[in-house]
N, C-alpha and C. Protein backbone atom coordinates (compact mmCIF):
# COMPACT_ATOMS: atom_id res chain seq x y z
N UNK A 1 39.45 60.92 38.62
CA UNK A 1 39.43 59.82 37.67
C UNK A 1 40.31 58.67 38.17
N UNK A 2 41.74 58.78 38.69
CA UNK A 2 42.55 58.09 38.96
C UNK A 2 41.98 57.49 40.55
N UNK A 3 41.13 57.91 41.05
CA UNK A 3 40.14 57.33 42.16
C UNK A 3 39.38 56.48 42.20
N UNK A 4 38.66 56.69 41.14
CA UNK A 4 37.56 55.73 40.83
C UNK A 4 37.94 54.79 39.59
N UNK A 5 39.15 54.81 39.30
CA UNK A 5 39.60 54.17 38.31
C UNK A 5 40.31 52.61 39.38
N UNK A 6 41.28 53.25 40.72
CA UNK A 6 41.78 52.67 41.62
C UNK A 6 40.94 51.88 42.30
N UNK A 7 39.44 52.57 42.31
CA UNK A 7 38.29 51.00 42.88
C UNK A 7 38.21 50.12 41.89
N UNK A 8 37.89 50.42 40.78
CA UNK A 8 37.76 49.08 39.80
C UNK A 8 38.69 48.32 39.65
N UNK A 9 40.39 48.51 40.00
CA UNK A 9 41.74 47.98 39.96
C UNK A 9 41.41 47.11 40.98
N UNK A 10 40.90 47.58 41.92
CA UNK A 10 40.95 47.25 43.51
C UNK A 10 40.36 45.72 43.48
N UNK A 11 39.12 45.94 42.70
CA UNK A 11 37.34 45.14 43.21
C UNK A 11 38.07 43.89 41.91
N UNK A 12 39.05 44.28 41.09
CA UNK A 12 39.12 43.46 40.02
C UNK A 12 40.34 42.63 40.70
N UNK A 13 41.10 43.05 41.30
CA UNK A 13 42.03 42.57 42.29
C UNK A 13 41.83 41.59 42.67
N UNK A 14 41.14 42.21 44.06
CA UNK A 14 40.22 40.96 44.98
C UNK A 14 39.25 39.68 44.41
N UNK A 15 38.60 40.13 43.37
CA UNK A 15 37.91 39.05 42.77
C UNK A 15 38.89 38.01 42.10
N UNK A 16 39.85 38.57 41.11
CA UNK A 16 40.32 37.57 40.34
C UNK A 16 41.26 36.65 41.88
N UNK A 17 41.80 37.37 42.80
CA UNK A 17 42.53 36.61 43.72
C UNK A 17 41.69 35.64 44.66
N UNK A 18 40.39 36.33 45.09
CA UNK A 18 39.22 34.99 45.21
C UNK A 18 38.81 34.02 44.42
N UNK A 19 38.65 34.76 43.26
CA UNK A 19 38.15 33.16 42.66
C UNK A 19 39.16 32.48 42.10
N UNK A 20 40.54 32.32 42.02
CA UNK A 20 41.66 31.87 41.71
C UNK A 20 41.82 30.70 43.18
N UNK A 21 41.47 31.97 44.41
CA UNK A 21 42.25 30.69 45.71
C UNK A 21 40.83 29.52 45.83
N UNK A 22 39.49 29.65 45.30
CA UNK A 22 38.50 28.66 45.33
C UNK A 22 38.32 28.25 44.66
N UNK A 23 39.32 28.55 43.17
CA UNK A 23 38.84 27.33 42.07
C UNK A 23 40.58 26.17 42.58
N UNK A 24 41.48 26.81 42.99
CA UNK A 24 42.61 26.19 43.40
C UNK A 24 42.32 24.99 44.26
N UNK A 25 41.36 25.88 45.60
CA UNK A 25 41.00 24.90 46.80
C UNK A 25 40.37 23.88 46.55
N UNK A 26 39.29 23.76 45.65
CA UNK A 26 38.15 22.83 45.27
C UNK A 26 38.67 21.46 44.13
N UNK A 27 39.93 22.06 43.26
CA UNK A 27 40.30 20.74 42.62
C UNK A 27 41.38 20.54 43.35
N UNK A 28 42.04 20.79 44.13
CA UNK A 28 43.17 19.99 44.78
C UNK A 28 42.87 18.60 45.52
N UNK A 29 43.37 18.12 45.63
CA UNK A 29 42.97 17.13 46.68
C UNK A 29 43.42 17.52 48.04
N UNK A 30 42.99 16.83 49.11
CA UNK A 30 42.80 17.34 50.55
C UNK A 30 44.71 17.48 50.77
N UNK A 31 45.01 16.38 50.66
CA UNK A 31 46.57 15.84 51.70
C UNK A 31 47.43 16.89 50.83
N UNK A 32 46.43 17.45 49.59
CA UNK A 32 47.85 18.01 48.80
C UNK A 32 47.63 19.98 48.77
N UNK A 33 46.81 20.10 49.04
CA UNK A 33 46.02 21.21 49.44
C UNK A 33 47.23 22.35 49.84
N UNK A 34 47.75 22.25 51.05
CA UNK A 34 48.60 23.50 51.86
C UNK A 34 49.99 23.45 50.87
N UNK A 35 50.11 22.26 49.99
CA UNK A 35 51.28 22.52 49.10
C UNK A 35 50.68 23.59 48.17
N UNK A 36 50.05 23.32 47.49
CA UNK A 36 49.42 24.11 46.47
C UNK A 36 49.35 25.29 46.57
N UNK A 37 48.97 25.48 47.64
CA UNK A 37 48.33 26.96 47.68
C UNK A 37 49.50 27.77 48.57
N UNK A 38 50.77 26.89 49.54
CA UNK A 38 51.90 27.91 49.20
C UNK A 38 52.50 28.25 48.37
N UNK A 39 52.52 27.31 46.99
CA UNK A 39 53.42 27.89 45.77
C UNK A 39 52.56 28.70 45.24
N UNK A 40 51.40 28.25 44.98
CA UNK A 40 50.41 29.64 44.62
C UNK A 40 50.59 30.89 44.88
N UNK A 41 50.77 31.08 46.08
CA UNK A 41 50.99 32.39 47.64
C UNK A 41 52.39 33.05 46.73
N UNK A 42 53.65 32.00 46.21
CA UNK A 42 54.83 32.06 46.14
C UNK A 42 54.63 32.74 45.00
N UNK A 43 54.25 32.28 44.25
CA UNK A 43 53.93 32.62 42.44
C UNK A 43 53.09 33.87 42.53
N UNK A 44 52.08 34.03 43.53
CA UNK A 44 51.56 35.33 43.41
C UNK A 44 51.94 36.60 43.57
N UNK A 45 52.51 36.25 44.81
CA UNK A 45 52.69 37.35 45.75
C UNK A 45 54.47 37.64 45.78
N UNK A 46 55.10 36.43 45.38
CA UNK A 46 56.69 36.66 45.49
C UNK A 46 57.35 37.14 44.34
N UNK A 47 56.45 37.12 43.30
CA UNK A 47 57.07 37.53 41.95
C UNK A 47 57.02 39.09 41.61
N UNK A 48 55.98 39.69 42.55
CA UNK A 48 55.64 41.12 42.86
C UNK A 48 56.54 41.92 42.97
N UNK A 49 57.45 41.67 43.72
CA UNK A 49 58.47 42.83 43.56
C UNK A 49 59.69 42.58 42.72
N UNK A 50 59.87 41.39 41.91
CA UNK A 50 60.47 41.68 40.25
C UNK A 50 59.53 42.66 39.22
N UNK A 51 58.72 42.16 39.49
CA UNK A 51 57.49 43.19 38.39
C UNK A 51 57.84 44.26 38.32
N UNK A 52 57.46 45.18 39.87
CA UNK A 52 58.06 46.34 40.21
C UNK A 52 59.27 46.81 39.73
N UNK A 53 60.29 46.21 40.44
CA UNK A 53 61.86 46.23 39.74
C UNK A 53 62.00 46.64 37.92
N UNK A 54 61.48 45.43 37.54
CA UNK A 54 61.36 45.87 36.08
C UNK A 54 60.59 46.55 35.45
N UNK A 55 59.93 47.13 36.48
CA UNK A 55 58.41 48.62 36.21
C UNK A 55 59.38 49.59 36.41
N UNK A 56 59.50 49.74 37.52
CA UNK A 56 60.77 50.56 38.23
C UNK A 56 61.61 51.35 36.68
N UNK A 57 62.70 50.00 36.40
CA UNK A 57 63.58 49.95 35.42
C UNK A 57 62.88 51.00 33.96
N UNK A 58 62.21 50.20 33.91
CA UNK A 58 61.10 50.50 32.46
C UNK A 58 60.58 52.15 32.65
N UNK A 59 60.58 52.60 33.47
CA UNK A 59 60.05 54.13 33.94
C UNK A 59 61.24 54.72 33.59
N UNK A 60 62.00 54.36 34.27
CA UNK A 60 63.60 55.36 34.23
C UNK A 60 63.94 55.61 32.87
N UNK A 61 63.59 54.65 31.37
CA UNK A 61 63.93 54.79 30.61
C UNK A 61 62.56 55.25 29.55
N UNK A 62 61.55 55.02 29.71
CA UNK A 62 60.59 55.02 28.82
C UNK A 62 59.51 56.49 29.18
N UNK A 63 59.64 56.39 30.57
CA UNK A 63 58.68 56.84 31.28
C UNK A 63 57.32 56.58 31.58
N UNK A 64 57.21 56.97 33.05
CA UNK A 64 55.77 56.06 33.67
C UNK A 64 54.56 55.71 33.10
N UNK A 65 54.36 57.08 32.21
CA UNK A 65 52.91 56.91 31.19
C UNK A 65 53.59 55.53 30.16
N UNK A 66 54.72 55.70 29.65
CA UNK A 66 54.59 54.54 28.63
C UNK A 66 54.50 53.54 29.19
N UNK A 67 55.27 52.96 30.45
CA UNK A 67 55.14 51.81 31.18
C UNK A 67 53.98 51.25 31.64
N UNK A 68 53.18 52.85 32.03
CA UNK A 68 51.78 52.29 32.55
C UNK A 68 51.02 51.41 30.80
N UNK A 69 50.93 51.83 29.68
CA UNK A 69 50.67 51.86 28.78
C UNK A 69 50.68 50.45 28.40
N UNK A 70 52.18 50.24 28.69
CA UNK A 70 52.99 48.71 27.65
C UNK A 70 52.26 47.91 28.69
N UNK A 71 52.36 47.82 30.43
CA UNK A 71 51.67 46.96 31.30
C UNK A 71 50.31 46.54 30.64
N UNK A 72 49.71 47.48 30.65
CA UNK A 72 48.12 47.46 30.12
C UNK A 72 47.86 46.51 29.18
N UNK A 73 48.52 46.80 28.17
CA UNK A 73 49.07 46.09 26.94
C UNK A 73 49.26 44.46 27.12
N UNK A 74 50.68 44.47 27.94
CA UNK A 74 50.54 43.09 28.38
C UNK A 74 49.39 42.45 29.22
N UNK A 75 48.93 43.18 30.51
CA UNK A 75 47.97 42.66 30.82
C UNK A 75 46.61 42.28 30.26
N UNK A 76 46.12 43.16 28.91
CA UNK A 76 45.52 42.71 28.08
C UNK A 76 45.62 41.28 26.92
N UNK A 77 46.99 41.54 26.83
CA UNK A 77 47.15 40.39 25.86
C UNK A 77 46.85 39.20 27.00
N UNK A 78 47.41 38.95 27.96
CA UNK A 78 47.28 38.22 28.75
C UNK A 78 45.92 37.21 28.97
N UNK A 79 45.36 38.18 28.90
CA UNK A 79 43.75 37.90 29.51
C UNK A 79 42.98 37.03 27.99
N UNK A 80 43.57 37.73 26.94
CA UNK A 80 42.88 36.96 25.86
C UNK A 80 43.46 36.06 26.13
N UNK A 81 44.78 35.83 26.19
CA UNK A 81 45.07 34.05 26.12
C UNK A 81 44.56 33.37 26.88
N UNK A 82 44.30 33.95 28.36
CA UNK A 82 43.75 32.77 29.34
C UNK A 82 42.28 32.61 29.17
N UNK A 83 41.78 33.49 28.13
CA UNK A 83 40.46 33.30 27.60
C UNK A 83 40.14 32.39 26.45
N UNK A 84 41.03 31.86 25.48
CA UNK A 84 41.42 31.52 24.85
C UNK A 84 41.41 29.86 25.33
N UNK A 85 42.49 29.96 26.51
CA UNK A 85 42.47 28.40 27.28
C UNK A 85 41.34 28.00 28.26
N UNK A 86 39.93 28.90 28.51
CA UNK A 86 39.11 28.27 29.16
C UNK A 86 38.30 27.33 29.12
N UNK A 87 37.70 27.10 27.55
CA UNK A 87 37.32 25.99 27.19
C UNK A 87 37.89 24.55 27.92
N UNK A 88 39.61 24.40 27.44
CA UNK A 88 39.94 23.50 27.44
C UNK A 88 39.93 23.03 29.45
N UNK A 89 40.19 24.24 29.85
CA UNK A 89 40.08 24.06 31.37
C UNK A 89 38.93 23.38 31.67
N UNK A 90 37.71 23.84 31.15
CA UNK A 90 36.48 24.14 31.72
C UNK A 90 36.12 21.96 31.50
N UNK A 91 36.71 21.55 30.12
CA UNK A 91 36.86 20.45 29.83
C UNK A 91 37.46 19.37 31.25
N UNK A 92 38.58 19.79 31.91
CA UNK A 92 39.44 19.61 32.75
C UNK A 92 38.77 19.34 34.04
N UNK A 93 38.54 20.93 34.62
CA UNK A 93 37.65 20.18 35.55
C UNK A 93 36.25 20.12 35.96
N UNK A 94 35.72 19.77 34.77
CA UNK A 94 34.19 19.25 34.62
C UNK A 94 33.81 18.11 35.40
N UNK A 95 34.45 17.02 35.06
CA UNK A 95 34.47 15.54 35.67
C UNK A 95 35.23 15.59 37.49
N UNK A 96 35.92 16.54 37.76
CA UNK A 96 36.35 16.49 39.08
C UNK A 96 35.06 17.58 39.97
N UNK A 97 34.52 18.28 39.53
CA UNK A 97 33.66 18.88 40.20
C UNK A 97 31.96 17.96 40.30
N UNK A 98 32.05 17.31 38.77
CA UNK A 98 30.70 16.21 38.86
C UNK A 98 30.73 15.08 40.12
N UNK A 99 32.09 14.76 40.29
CA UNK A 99 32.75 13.55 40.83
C UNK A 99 32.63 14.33 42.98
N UNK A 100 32.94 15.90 42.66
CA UNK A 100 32.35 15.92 43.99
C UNK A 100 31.34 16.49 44.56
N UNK A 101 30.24 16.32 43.49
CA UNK A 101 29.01 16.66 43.45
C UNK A 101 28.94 18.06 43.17
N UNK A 102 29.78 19.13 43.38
CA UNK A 102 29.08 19.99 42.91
C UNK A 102 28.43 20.49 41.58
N UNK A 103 28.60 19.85 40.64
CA UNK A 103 27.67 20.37 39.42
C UNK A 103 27.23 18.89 38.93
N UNK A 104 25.89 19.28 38.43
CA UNK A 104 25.00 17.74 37.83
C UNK A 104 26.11 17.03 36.43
């Protein structure tokens, strides 16, 4: 279970981190581009091992099942909110994607 549970973690991984670095790439502008997407890199990937740390922490006292649990939790709540703010995104960059042709 914890196998085939670890591909869907995996495939959900990779996707949300693809389509995050090509919706990033496509509204940036050119000259500003390699800034972006190192703080991106920074914000993604550097905040990773506080997470841990305070996963870490959170195990020692709660234990792993609850931690795995409360994560879930947050990562759920999470997702409604940024579901929540897509509209207004989708508002955002409508006119920058018309503007470089890709959508009518």
């Amino acid at each position: 279970l914890s196998l085939i549970m670890m591909l869907f973690v995996g495939f959900g991984f990779i996707i949300q981190f693809a389509g995050g670095n090509t919706f990033l790439q496509t509204i940036v502008e050119d000259d500003k581009r390699g800034r972006v997407m190192s703080i991106y890199t920074m914000a993604f990937f550097g905040v990773t091992p506080f997470g841990n740390l305070v996963a870490g922490g959170m195990a020692n006292y709660i234990g792993s099942p609850n931690t795995v649990i409360l994560g879930g939790i947050i990562c759920i709540l999470g997702s409604i909110f940024f579901t929540r703010q897509l509209p207004a995104l989708k508002n955002l960059v409508r006119p920058l994607y018309q503007k470089m042709g890709l959508i009518s």
